[in-house]
Protein backbone atom coordinates (compact mmCIF):
# COMPACT_ATOMS: atom_id res chain seq x y z
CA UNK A 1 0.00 0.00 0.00
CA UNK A 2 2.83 2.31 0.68
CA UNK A 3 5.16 1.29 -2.15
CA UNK A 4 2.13 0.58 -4.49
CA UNK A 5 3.45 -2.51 -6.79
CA UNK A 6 4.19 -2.82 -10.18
CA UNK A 7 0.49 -4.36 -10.79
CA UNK A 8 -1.49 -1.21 -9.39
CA UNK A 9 0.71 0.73 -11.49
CA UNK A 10 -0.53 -0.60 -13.93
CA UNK A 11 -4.08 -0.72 -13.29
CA UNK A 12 -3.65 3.02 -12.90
CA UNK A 13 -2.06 3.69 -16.16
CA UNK A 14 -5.01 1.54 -18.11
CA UNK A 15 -7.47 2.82 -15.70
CA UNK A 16 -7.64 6.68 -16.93
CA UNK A 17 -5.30 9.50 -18.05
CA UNK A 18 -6.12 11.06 -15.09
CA UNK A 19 -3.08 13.05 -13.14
CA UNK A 20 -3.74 11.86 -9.45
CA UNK A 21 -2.52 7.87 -9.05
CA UNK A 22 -3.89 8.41 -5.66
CA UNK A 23 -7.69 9.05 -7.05
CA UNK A 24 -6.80 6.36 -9.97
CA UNK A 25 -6.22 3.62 -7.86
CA UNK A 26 -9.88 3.27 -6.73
CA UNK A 27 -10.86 2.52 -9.47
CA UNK A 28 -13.34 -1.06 -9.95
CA UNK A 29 -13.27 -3.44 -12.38
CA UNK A 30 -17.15 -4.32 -13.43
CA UNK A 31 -17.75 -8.01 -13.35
CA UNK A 32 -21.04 -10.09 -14.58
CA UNK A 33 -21.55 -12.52 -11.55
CA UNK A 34 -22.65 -9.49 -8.74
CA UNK A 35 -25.25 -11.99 -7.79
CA UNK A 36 -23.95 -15.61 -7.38
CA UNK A 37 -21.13 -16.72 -4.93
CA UNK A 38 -18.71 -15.33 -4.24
CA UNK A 39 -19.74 -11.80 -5.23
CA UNK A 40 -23.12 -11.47 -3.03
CA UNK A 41 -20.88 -11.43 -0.22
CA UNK A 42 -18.51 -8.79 -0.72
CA UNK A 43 -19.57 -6.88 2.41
CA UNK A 44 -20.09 -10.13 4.40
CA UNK A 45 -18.39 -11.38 7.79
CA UNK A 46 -18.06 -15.59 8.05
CA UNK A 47 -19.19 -16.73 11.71
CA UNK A 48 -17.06 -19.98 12.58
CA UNK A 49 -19.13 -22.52 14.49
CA UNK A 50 -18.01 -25.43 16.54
CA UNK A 51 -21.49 -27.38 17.68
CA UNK A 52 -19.21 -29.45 19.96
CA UNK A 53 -18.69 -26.44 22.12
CA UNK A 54 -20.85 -24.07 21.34
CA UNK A 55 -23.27 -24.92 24.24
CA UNK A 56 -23.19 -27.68 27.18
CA UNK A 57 -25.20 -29.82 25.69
CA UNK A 58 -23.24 -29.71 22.00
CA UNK A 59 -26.09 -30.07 19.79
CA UNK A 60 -27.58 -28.81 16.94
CA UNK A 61 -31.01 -28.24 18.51
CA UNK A 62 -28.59 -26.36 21.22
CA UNK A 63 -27.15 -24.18 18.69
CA UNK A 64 -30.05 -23.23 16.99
CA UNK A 65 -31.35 -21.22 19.97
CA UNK A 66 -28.92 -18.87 19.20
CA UNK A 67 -29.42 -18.07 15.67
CA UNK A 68 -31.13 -15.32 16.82
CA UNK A 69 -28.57 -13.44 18.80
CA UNK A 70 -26.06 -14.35 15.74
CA UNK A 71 -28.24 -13.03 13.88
CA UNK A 72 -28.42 -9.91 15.41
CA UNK A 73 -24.57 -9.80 15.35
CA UNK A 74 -25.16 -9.44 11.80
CA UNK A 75 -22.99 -11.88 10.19
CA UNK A 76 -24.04 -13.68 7.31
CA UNK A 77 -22.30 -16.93 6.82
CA UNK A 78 -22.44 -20.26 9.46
CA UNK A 79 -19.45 -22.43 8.56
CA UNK A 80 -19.96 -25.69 10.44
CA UNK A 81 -16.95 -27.53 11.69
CA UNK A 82 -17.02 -31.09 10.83
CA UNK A 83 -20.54 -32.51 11.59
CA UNK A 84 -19.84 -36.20 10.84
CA UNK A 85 -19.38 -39.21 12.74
CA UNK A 86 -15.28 -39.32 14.51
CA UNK A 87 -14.13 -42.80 13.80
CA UNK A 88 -12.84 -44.70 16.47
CA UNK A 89 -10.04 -46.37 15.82
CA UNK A 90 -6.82 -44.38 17.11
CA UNK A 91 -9.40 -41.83 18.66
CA UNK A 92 -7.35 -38.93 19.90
CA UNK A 93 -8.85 -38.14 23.54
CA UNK A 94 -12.09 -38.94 24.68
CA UNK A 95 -14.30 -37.28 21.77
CA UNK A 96 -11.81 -37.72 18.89
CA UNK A 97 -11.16 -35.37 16.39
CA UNK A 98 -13.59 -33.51 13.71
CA UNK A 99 -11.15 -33.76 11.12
CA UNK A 100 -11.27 -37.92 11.11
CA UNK A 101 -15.21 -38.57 9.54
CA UNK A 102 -16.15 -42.14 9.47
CA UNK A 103 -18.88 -41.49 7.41
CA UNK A 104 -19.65 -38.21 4.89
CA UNK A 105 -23.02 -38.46 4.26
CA UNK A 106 -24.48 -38.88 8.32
CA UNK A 107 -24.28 -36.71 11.43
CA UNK A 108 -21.97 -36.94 13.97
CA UNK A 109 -24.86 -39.15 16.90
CA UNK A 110 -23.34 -36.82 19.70
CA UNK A 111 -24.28 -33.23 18.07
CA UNK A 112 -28.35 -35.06 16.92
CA UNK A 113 -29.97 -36.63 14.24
CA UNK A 114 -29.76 -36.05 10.62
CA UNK A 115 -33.49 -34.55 10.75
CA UNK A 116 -31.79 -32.50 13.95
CA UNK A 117 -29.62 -30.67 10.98
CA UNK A 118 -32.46 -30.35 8.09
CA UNK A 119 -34.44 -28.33 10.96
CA UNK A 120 -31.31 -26.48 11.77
CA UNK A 121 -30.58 -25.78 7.90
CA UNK A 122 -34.13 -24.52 7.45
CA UNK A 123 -34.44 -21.77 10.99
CA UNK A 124 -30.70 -20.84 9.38
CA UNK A 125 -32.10 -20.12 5.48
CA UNK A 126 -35.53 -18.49 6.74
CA UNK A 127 -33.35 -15.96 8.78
CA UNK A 128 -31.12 -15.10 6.56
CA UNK A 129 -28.23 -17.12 7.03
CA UNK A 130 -26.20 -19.07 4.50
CA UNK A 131 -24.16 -22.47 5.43
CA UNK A 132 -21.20 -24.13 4.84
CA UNK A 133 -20.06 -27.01 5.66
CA UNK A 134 -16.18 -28.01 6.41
CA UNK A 135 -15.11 -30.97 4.66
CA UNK A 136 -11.81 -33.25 4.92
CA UNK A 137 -11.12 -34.47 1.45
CA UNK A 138 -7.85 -35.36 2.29
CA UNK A 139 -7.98 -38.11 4.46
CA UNK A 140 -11.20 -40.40 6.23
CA UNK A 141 -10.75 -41.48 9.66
CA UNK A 142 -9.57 -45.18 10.24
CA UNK A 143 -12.81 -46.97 10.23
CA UNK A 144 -14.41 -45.39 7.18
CA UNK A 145 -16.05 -48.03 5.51
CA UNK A 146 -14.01 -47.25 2.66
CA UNK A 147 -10.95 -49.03 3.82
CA UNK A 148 -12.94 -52.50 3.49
CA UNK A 149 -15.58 -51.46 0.84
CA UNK A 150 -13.00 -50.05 -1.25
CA UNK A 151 -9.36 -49.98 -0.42
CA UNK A 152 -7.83 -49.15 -3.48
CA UNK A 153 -9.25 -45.55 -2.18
CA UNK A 154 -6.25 -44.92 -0.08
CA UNK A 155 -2.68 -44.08 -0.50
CA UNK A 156 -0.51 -46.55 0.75
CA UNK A 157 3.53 -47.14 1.92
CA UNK A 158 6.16 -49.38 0.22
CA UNK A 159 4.68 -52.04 2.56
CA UNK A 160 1.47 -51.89 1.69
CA UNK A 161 0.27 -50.15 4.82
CA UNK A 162 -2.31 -47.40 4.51
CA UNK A 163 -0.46 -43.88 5.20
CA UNK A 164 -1.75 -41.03 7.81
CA UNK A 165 -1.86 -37.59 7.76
CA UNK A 166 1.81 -36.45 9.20
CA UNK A 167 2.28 -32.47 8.87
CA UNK A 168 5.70 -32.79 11.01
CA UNK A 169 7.01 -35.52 13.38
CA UNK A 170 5.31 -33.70 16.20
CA UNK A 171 2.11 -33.50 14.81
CA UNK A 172 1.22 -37.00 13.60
CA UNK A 173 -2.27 -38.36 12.83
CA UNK A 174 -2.95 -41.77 13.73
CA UNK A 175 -6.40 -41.37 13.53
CA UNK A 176 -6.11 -40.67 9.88
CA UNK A 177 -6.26 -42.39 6.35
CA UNK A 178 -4.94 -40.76 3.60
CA UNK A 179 -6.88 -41.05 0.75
CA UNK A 180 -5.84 -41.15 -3.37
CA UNK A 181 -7.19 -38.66 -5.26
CA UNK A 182 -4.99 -39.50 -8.51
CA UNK A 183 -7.87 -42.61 -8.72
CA UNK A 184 -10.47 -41.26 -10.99
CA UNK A 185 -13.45 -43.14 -9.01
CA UNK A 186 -11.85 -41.65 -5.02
CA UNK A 187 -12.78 -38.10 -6.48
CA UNK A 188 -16.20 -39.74 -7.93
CA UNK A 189 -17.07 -41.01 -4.84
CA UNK A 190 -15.96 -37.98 -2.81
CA UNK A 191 -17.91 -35.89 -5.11
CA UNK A 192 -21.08 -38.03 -4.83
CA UNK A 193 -20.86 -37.31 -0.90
CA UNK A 194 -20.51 -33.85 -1.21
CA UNK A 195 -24.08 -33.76 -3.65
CA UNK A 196 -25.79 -35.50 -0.93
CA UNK A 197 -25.30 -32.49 1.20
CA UNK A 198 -26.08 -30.15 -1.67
CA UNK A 199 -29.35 -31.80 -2.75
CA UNK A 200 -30.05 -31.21 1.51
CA UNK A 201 -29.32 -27.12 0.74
CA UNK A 202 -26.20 -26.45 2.25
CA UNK A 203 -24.47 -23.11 0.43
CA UNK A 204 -21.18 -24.64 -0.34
CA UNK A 205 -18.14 -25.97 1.64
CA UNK A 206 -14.91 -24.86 3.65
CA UNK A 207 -12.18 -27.59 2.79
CA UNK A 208 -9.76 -28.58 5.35
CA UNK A 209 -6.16 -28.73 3.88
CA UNK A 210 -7.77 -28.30 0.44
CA UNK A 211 -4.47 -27.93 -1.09
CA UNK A 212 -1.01 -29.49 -0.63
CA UNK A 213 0.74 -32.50 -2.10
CA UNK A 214 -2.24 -35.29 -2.32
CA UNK A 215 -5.04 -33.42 -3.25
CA UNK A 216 -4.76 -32.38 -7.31
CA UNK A 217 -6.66 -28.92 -8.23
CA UNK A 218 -8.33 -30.94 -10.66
CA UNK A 219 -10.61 -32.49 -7.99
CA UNK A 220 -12.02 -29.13 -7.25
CA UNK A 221 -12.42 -28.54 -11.14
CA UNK A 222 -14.41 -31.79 -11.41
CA UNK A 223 -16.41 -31.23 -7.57
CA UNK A 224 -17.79 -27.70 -9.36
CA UNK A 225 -18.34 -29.17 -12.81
CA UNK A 226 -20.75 -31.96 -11.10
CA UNK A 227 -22.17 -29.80 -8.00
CA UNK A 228 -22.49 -25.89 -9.54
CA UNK A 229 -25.14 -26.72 -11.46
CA UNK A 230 -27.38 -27.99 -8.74
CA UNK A 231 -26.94 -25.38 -6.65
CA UNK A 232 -25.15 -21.79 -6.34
CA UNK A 233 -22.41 -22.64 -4.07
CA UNK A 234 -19.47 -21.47 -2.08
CA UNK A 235 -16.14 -22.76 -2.35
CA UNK A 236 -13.39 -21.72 0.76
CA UNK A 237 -10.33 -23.04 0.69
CA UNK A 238 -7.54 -23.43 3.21
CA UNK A 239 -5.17 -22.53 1.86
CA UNK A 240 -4.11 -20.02 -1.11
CA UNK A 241 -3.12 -21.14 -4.62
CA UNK A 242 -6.90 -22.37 -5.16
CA UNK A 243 -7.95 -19.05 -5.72
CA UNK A 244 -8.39 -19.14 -9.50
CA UNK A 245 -10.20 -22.15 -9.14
CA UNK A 246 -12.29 -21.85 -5.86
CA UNK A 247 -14.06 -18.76 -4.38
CA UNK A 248 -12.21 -17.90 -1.28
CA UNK A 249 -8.98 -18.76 0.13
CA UNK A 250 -7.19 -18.15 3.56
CA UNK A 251 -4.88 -15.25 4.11
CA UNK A 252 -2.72 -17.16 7.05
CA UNK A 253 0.19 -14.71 6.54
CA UNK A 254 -2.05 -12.09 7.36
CA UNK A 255 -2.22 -13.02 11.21
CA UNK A 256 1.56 -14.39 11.31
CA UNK A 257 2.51 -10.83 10.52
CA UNK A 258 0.64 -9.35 12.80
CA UNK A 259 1.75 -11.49 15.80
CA UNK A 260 5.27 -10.57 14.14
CA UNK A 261 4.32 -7.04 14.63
CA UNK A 262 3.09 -7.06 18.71
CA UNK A 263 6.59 -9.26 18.89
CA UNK A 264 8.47 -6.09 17.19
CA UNK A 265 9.63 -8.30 14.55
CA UNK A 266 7.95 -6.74 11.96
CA UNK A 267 6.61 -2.92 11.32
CA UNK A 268 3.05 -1.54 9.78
CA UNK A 269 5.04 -1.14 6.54
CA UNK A 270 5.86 -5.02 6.70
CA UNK A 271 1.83 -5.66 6.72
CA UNK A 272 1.10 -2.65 4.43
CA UNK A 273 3.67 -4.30 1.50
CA UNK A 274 2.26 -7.70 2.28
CA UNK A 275 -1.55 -6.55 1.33
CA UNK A 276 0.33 -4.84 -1.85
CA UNK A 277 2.28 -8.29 -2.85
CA UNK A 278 -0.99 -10.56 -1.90
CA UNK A 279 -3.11 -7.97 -4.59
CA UNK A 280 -0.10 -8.23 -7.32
CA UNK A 281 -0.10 -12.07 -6.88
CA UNK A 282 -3.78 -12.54 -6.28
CA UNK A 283 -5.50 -10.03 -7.96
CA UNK A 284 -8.28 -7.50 -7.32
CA UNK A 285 -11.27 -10.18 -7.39
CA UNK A 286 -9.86 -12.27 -4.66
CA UNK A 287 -11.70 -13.33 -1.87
CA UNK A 288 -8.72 -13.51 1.08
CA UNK A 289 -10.13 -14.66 4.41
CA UNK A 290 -8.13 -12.94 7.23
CA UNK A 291 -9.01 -13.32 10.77
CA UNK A 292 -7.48 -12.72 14.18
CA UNK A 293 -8.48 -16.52 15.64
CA UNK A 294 -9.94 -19.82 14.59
CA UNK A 295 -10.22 -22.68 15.65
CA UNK A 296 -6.62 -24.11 15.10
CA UNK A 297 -4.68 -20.92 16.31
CA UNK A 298 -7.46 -21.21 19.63
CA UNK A 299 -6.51 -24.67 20.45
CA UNK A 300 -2.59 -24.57 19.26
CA UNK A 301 -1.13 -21.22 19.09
CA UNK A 302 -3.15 -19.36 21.91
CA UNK A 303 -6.39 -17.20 22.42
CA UNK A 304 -6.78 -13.72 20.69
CA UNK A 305 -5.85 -12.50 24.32
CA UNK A 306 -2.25 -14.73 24.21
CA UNK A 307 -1.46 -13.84 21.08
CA UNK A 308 -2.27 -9.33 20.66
CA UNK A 309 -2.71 -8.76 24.10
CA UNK A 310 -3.89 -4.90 24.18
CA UNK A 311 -3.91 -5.02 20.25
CA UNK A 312 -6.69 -7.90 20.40
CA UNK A 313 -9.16 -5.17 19.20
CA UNK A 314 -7.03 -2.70 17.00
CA UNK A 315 -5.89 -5.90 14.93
CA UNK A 316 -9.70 -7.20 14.76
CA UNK A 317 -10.57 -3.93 13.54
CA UNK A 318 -7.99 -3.73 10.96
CA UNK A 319 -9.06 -7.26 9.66
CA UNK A 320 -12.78 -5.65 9.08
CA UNK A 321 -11.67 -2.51 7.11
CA UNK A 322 -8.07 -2.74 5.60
CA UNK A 323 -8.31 -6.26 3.44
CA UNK A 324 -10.20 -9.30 2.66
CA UNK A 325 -13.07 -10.47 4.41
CA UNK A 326 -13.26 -11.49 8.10
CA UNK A 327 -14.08 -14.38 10.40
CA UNK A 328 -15.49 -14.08 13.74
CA UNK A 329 -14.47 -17.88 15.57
CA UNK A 330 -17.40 -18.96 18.04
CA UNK A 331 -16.90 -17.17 21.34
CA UNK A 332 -14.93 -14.51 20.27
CA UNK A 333 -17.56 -11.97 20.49
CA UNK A 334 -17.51 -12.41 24.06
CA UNK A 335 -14.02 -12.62 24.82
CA UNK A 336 -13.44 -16.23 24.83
CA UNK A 337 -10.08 -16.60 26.92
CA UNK A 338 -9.50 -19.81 27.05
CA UNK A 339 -7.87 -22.58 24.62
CA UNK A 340 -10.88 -24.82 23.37
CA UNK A 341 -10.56 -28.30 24.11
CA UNK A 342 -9.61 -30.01 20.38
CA UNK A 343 -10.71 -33.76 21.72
CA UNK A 344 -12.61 -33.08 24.63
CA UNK A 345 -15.89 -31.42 25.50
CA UNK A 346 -15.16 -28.02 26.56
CA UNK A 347 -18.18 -25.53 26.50
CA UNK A 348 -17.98 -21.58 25.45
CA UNK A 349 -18.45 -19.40 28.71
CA UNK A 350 -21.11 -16.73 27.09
CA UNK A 351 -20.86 -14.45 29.78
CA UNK A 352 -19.52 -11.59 27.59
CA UNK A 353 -17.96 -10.42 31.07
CA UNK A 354 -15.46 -7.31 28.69
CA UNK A 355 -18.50 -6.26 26.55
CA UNK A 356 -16.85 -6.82 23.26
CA UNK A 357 -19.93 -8.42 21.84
CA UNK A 358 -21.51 -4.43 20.74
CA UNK A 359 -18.04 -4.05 19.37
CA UNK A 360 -18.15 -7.03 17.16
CA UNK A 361 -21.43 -5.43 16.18
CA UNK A 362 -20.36 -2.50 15.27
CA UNK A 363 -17.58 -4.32 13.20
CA UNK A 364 -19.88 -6.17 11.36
CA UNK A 365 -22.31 -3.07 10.58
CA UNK A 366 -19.35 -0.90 9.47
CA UNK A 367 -18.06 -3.15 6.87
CA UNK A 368 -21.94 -4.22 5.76
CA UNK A 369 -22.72 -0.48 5.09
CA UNK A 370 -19.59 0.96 3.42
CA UNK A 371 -19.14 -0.60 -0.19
CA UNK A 372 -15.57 0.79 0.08
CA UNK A 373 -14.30 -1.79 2.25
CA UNK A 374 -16.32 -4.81 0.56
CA UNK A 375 -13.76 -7.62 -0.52
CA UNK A 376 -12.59 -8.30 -4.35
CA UNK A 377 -13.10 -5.58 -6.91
CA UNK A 378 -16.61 -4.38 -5.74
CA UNK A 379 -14.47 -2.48 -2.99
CA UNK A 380 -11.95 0.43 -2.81
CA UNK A 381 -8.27 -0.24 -3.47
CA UNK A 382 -6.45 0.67 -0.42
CA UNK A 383 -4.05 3.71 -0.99
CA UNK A 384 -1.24 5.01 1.31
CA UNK A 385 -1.92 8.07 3.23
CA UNK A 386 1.36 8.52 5.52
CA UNK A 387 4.89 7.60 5.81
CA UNK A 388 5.50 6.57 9.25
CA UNK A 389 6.59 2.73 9.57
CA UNK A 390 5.28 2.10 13.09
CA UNK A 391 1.57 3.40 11.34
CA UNK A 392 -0.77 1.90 8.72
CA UNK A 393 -2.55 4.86 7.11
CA UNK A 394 -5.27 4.19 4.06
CA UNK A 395 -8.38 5.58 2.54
CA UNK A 396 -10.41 3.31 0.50
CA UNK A 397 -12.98 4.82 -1.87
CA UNK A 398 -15.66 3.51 -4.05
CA UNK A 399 -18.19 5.56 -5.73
CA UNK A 400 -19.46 8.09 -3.24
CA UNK A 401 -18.40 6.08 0.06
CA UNK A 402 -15.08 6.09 1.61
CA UNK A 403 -13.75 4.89 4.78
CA UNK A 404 -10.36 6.14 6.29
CA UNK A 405 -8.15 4.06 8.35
CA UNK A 406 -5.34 5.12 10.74
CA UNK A 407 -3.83 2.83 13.21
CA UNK A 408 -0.85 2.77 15.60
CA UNK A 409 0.61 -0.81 15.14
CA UNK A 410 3.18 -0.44 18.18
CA UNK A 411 3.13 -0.29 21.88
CA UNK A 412 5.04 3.34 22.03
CA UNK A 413 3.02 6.72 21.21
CA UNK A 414 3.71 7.36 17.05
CA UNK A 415 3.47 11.02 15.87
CA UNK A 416 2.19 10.61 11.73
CA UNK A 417 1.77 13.17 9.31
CA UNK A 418 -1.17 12.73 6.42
CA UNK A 419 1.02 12.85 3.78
CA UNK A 420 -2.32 12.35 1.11
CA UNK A 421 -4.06 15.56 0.72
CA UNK A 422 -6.81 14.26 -0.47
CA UNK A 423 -8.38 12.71 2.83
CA UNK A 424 -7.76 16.51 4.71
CA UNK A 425 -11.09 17.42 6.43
CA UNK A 426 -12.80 17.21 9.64
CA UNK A 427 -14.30 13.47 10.80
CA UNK A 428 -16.21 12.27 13.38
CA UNK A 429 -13.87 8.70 14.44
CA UNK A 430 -16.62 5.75 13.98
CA UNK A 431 -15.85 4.13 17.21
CA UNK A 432 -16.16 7.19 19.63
CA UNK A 433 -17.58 9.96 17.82
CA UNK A 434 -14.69 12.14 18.92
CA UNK A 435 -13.80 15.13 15.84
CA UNK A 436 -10.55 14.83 14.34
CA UNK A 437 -9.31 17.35 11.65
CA UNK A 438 -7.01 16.16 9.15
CA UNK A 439 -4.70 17.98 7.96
CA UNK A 440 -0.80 18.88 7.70
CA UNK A 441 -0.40 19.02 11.36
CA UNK A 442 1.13 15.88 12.76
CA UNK A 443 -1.24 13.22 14.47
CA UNK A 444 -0.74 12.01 18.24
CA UNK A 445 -1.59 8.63 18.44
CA UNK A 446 -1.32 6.40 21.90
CA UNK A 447 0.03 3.33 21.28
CA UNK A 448 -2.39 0.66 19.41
CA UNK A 449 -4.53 3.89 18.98
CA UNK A 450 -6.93 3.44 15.92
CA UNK A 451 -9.06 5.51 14.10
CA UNK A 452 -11.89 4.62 12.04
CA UNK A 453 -13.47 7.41 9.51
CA UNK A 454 -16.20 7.06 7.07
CA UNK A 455 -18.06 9.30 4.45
């Protein structure tokens, strides 16, 4: 944003033959799809929801009695964590893990019944909502009737031995069974589950390690050739290089840079050229999921808390307005301050005892109502407005709205100068309705200070 890349140099150039780059930069790109996935929600925030926890009892009955207050939240999207049955065999803990199905096309017993989800699916579409389920195509759990029914499914060792999921020798699971997707009829089958749930009216899918070494982009390419044309769906992936071919992708660097930053690693300017590289290599339309917490930083790397400390909200507030579009994990709306259980049962405290959940509100509103901060090219491209490295300074504009960001990404008091003449004028800062005129004299901000302006 600050050292604008070669790419939005280029956009401005073909854009107009206008003087100001600064103006030029704003400028959208019209596309024909403004109502199917994943356009219609541009200005959207994805709610993460984990039925194990989410109440005491853990069920989707449970859950649904608080579609309402969710609702109210404003968010738009449910993504479901894993809803099918945890095989047994190598069970980690007590309750085993989401990520090790034994069966794709039935309910997990402990969270209801399959009828228990239908009547959850239906209170979610009459209010509103739409839902996506997270699916493991990488791997089944051990006792997947697959491994008998069809065994030629599955990857397997020089010895013959079926292989599991190893992302480091510290992080090994036995529980798993890789599957092989190379084997034309493992991606037919595979797609055939994922149509039972789209012939039930789910809204598309979140897919857990969607990309890496065993799973070829082609199954995605076959999955929407088969399921798009039942259904408008939405396609999040976790992970990046999908992007071209699925709807939405994660933007984990995104959160490692700003722990980097509340570690003094790494500066404003660090984050500021990372947005500018992620455009140039992703491109306007891009749908880039960034986020302060889920559900694997909760449980691995630490709570929201552990992580920003007193820039928990000036980092959840960037995530809203400077790029992308946001996730809100279950629990975080009230503070959740503890690491979820991964294996165990380990209920959400909804106490809301630090009020945040009016400021998750208001998070949700502001990005819902101002066009300029929507995600992929219906929104503003983000343009520099100061030089200070501690400080990330923007304005994003599109079409009459326009929503100025200034925050102090550092623990010491920054002094900034609005080096951007066009943003000069007096504001009313969205959070506290205090005044603020911009203009050459230099800005005091307290450290993690953030200001939020719209017009």
């Amino acid at each position: 944003m600050k050292n604008l890349s070669f790419y939005a140099l280029a956009l401005i150039v073909l854009a107009s033959c206008q003087t100001s780059s600064k103006k030029e930069d704003t400028t959208q790109i019209t596309t024909s799809k403004e109502q199917t996935f994943p356009n219609k929600l541009a200005g959207s925030t994805i709610y993460e929801v984990n039925i194990r926890q989410f109440t005491p009892e853990g069920t989707f009955k449970a859950f649904s009695k608080h579609l309402t207050r969710i609702k109210e939240l404003g968010v738009d999207v449910l993504w479901l964590m894993p809803i099918h049955p945890i095989s047994e065999t190598n069970r980690k803990g007590t309750l085993g893990s989401y990520y090790a199905p034994k069966d794709y096309t039935d309910v997990n017993p402990e969270f209801g019944t399959l009828d228990d989800f239908k009547s959850m699916l239906k209170q979610a579409h009459d209010m509103g909502f739409y839902l996506i389920l997270d699916w493991v195509p990488n791997h089944t759990g051990r006792d997947h009737k697959w491994l008998k029914e069809h065994p030629e499914y599955y990857i397997r060792d020089e010895n013959g031995n079926v292989m599991y999921e190893s992302m480091s020798p510290t992080d090994v699971w036995w529980d798993t069974a890789l599957l092989d997707h190379s084997n034309p009829d493992t991606r037919k089958a595979m797609i055939e589950a994922m149509r039972f749930w789209v012939e039930l009216g789910v809204d598309g899918f979140r897919l857990d390690h969607g990309c890496g070494d065993k799973i070829p982009l082609y199954l995605w390419e076959e999955a929407r050739a088969t399921l798009d044309p039942i259904k408008d769906l939405f396609w999040l992936a976790e992970c990046g290089h999908e992007t071209f071919i699925l709807d939405g992708s994660y933007a984990d660097e995104f959160e490692v840079l700003m722990r980097e930053i509340v570690s003094e690693e790494k500066t404003a300017d660090d984050l500021s050229k990372w947005i500018d590289d992620d455009m140039f290599k992703y491109g306007r339309s891009a749908f880039r999921m960034t986020y302060t917490s889920n559900h694997d930083l909760n449980s691995w790397v630490g709570t929201t808390f552990e992580r920003f400390g007193d820039a928990s909200k000036t980092f959840q507030t960037l995530v809203f307005t400077a790029y992308g579009f946001p996730l809100i994990l279950s629990g975080q709306e009230v503070g959740l301050s503890k690491r979820l259980e991964f294996f165990e049962k380990d209920p959400i405290n909804w106490t809301d005892s630090l009020g945040l959940q009016s400021f998750y509100k208001s998070l949700v509103s502001l990005k819902k109502k101002n066009p300029a901060i929507w995600t992929g090219d219906t929104g503003g491209f983000p343009v520099s407005i100061e030089e200070n490295e501690h400080v990330l300074g923007f304005i994003r504009e599109v079409d009459k709205n326009s929503v100025i960001g200034i925050f102090n990404l550092s623990a010491k008091n920054q002094t900034v100068e609005i080096t951007n003449e066009q943003v000069y004028g007096s504001y009313s800062d969205y959070f506290s309705g205090k005044v603020y005129d911009i203009n050459k004299e230099p800005l005091e901000l307290k450290p993690w200070e953030y200001l939020v302006f719209t017009k």
